[in-house]
N, C-alpha and C. Protein backbone atom coordinates (compact mmCIF):
# COMPACT_ATOMS: atom_id res chain seq x y z
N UNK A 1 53.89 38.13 -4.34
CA UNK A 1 54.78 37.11 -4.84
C UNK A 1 54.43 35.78 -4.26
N UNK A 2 54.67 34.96 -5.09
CA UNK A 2 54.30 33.64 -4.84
C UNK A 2 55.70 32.47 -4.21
N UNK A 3 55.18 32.34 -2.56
CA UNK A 3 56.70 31.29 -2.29
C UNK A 3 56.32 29.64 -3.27
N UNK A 4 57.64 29.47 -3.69
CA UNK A 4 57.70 27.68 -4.06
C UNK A 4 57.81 27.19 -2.65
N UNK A 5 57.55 26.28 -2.83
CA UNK A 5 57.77 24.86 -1.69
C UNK A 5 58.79 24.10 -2.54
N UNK A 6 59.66 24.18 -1.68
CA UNK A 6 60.84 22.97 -1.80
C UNK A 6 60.15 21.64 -1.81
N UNK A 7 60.15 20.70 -2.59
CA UNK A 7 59.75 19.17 -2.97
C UNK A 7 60.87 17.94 -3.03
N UNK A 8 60.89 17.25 -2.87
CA UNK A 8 61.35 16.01 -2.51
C UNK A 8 61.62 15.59 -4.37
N UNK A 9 62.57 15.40 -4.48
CA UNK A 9 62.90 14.70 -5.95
C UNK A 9 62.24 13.27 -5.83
N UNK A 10 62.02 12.51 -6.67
CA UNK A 10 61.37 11.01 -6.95
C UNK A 10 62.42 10.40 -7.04
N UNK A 11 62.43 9.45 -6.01
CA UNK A 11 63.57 8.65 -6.46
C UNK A 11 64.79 9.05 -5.68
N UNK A 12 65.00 10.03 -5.21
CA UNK A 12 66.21 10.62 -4.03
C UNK A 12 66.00 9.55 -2.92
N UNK A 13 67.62 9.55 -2.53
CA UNK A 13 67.09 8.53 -1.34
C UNK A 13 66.99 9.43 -0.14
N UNK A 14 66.23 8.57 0.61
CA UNK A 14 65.91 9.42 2.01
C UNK A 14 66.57 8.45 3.15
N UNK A 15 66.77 8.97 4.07
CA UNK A 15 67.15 8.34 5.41
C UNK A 15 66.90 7.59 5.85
N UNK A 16 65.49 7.01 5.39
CA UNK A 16 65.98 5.78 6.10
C UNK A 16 66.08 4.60 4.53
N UNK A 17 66.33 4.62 3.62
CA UNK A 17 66.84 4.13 2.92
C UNK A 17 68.10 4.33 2.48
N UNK A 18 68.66 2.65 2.51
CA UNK A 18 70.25 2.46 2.18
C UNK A 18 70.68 2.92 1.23
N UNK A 19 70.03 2.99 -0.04
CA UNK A 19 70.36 2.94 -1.27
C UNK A 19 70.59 1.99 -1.89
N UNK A 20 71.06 2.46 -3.64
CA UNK A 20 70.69 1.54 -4.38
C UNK A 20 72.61 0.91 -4.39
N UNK A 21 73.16 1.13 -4.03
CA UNK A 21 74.60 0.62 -3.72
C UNK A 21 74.42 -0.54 -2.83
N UNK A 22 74.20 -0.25 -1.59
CA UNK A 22 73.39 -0.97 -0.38
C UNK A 22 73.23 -2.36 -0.73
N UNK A 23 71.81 -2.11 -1.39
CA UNK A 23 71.05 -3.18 -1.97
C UNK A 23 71.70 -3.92 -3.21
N UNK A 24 72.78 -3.15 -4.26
CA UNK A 24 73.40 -4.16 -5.38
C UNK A 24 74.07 -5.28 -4.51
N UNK A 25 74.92 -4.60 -3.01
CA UNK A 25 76.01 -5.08 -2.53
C UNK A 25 75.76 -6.24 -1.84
N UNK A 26 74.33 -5.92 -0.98
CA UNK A 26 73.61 -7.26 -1.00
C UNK A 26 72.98 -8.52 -1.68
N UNK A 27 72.45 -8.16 -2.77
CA UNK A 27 72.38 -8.57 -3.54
C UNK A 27 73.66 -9.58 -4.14
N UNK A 28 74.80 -8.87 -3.97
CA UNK A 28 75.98 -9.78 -4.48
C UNK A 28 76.29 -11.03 -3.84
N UNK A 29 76.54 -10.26 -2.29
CA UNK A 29 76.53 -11.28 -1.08
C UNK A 29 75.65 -12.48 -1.15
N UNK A 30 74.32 -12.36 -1.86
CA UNK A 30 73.18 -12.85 -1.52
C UNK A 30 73.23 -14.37 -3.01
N UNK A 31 73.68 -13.75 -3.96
CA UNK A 31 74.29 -14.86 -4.91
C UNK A 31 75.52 -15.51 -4.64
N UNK A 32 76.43 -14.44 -3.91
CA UNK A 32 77.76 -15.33 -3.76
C UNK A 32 77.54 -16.86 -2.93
N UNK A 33 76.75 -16.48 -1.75
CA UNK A 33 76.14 -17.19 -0.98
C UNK A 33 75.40 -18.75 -1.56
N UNK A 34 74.47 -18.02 -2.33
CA UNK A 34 73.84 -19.19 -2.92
C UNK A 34 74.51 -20.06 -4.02
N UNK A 35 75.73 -19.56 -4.96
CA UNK A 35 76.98 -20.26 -5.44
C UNK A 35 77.55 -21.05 -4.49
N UNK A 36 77.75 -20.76 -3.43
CA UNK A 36 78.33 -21.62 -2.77
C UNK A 36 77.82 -22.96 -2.33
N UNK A 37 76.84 -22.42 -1.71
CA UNK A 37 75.60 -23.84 -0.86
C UNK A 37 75.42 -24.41 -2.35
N UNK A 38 75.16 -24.38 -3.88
CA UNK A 38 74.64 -25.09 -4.67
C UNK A 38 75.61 -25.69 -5.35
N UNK A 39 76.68 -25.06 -5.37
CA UNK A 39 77.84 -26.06 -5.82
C UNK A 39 78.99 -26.04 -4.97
N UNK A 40 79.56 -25.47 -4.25
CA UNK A 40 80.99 -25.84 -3.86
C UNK A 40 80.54 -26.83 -2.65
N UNK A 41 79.67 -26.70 -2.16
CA UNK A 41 79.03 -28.09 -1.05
C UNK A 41 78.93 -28.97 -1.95
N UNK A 42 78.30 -29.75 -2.37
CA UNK A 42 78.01 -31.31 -2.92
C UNK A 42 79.12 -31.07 -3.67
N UNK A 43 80.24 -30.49 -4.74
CA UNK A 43 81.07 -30.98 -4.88
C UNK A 43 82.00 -31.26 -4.06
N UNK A 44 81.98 -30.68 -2.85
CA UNK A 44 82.81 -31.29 -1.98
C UNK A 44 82.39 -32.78 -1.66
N UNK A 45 81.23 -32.72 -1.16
CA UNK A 45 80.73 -34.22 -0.62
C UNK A 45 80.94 -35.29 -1.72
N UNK A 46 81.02 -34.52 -2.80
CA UNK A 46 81.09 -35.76 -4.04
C UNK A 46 82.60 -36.00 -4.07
N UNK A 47 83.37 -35.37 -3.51
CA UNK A 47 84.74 -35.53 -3.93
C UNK A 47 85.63 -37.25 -3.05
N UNK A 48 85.00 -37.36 -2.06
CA UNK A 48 85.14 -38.20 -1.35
C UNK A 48 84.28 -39.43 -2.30
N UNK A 49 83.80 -39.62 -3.03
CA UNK A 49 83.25 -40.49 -3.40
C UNK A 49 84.39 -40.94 -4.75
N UNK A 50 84.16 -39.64 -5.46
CA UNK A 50 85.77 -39.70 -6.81
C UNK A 50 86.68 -40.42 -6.24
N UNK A 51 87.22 -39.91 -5.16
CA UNK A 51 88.20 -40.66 -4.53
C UNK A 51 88.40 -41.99 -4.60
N UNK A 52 87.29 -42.63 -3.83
CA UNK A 52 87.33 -44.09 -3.73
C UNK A 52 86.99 -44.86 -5.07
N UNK A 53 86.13 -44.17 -6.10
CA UNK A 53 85.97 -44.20 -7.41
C UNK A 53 87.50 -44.90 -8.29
N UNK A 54 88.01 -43.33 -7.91
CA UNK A 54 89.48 -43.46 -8.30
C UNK A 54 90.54 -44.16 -8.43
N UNK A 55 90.79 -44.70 -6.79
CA UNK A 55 91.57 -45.84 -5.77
C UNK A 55 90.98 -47.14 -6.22
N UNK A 56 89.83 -47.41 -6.99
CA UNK A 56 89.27 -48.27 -7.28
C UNK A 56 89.42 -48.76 -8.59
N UNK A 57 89.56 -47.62 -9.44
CA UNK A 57 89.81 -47.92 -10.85
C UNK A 57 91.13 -47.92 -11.10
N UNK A 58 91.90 -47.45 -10.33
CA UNK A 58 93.34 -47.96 -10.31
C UNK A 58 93.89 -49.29 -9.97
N UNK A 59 93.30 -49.89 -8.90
CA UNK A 59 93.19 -51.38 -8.38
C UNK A 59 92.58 -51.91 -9.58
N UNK A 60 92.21 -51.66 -10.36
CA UNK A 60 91.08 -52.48 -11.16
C UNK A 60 92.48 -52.81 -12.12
N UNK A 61 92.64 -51.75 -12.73
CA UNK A 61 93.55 -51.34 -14.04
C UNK A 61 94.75 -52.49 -13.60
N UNK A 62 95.71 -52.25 -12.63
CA UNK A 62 96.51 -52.94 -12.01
C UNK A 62 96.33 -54.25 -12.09
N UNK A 63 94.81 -54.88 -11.92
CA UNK A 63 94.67 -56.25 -11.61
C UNK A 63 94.97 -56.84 -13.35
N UNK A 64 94.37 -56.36 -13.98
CA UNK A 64 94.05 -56.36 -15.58
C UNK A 64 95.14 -56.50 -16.03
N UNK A 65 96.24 -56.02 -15.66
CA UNK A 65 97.53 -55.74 -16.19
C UNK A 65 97.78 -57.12 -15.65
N UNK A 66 98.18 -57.41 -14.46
CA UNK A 66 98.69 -58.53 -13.85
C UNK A 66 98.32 -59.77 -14.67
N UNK A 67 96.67 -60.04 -14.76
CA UNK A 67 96.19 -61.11 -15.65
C UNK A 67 96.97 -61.02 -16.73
N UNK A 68 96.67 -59.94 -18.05
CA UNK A 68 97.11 -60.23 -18.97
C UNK A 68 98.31 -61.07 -19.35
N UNK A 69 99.27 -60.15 -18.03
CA UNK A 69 100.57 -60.78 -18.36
C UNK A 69 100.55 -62.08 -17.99
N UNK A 70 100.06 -62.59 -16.60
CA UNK A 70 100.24 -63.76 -16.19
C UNK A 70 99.51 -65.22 -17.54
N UNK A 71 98.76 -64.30 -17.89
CA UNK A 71 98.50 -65.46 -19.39
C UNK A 71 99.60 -65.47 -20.18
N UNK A 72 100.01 -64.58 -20.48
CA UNK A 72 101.31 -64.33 -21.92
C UNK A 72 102.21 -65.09 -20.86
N UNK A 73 102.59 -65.20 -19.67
CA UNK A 73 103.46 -65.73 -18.86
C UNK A 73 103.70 -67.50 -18.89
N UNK A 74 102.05 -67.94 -18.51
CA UNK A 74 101.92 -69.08 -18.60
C UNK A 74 101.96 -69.68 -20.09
N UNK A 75 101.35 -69.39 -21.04
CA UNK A 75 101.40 -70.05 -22.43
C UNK A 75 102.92 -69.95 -22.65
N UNK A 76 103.83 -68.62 -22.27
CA UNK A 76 105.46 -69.22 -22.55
C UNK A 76 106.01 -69.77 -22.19
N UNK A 77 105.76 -70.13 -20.79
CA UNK A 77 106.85 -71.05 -20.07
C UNK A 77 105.77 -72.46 -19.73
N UNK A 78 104.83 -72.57 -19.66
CA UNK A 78 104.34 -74.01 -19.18
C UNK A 78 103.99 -75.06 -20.55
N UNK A 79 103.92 -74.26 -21.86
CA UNK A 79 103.55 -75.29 -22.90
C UNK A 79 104.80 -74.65 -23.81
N UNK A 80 105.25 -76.08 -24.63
CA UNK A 80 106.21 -76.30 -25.82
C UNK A 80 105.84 -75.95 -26.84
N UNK A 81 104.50 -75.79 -27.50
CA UNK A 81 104.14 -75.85 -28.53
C UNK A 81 103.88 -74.64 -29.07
N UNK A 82 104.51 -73.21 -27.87
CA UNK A 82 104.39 -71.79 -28.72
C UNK A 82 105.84 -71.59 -29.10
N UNK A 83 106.42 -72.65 -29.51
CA UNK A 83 108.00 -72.49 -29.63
C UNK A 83 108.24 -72.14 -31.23
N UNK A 84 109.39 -71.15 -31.42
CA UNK A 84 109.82 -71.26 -33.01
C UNK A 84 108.73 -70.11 -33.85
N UNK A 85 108.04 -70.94 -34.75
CA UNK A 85 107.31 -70.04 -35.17
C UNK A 85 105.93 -69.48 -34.67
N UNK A 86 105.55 -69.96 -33.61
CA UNK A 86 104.29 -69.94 -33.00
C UNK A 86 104.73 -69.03 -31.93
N UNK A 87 106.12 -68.08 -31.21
CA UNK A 87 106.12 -67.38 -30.33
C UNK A 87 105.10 -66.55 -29.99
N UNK A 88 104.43 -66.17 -31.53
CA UNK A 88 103.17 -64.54 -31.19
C UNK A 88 102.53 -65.19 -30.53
N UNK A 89 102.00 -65.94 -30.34
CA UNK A 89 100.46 -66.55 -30.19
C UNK A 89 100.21 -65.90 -28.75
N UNK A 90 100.78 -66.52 -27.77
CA UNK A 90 100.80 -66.08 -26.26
C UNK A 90 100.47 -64.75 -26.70
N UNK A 91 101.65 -63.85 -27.04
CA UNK A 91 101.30 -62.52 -27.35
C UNK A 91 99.79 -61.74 -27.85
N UNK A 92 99.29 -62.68 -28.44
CA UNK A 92 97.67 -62.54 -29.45
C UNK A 92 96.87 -63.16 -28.26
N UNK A 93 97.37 -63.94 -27.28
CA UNK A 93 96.41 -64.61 -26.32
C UNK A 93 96.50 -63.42 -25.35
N UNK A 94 97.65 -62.67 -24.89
CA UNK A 94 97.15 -61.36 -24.23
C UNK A 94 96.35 -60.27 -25.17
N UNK A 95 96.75 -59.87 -26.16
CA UNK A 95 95.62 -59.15 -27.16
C UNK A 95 94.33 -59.69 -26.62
N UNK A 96 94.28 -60.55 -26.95
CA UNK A 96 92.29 -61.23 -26.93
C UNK A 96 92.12 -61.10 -25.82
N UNK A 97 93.05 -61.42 -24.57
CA UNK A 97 92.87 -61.22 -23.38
C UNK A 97 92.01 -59.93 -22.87
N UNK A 98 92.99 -59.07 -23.28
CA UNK A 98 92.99 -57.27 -22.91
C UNK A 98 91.56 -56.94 -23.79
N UNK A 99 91.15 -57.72 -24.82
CA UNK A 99 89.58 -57.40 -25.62
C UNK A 99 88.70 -57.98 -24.55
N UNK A 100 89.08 -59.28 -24.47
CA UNK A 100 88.15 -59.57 -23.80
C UNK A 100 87.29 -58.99 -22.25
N UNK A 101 88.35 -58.06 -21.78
CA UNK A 101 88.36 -57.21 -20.50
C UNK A 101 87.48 -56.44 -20.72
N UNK A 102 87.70 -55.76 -21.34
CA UNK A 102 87.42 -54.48 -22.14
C UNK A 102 85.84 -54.49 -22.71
N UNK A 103 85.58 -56.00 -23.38
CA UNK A 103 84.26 -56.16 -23.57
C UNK A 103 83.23 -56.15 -22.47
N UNK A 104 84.15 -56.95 -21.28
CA UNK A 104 83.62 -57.04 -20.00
C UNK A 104 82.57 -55.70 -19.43
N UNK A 105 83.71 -55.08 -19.06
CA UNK A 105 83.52 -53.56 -19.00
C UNK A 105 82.72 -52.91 -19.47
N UNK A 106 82.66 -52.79 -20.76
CA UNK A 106 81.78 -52.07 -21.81
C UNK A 106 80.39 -52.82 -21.26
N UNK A 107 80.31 -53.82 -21.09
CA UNK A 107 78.79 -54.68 -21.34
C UNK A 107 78.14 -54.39 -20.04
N UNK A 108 79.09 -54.38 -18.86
CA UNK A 108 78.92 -53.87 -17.38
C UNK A 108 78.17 -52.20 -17.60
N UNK A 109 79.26 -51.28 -18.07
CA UNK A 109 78.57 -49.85 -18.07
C UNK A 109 76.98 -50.14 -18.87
N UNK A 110 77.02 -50.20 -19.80
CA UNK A 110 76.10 -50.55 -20.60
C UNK A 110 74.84 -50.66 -19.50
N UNK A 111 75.00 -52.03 -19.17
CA UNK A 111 73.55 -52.74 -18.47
C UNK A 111 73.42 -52.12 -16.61
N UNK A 112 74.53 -51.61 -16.42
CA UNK A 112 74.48 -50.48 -15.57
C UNK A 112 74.04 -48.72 -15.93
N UNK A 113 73.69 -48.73 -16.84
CA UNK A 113 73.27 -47.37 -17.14
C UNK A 113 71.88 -47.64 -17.85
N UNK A 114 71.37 -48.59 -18.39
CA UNK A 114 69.85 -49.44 -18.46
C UNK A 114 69.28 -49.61 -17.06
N UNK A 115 69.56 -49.66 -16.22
CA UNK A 115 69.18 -49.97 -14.92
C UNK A 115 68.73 -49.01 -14.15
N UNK A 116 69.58 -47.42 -14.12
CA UNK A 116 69.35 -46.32 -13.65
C UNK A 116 68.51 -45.39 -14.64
N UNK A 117 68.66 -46.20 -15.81
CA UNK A 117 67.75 -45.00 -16.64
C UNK A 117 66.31 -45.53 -16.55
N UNK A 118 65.92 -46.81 -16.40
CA UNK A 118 64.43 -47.66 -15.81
C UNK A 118 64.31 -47.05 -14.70
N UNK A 119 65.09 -46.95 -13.88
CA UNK A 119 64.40 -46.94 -12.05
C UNK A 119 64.99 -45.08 -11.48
């Protein structure tokens, strides 16, 4: 009679290998990891920048407001001649005002985004 020899399956794990659990689990760790360092870092560091971004475009907005009115302010009370039927006008002089801001702005992003897209 002929003995078999017991053989090693392909692919069985052996002792000193973790397995394939092991290695998914690392593997997970090993992306969670790198999610982190590639985005939750620099969005943090960027967040401090939004901030002052923010605090900035609020001061801005605020100032804008103030002008407008202080024009519609002055054309009503320092000149006679928006009296009666001419009340809108002041009113149309903040309109054009608030365009005119606005054009400001626009022409600023504009030739600020020509600038970074050259250099």
């Amino acid at each position: 009679m002929l003995k078999s020899k017991k053989t090693e399956l392909v692919g069985a794990m052996t002792s000193g290998n973790r397995g394939i659990k092991a290695d998914f689990d690392d593997l997970l760790s090993t992306l969670r990891a790198y999610v982190k360092q590639e985005t939750v870092g620099p969005i943090r560091g960027l967040g401090r920048y939004l901030g002052f971004g923010l605090a900035g475009t609020v001061c801005f907005a605020v100032a804008q407001i103030f002008l407008v009115l202080g024009v519609v302010r002055v054309l009503q009370s320092a000149t006679s001649t928006f009296e009666g039927s001419f009340s809108f006008v002041p009113y149309l002089a903040g309109v054009a005002a608030c365009v005119f801001l606005i054009f400001l702005t626009v022409f600023a992003l504009r030739r600020d985004g020509k600038r970074h897209a050259n250099g």
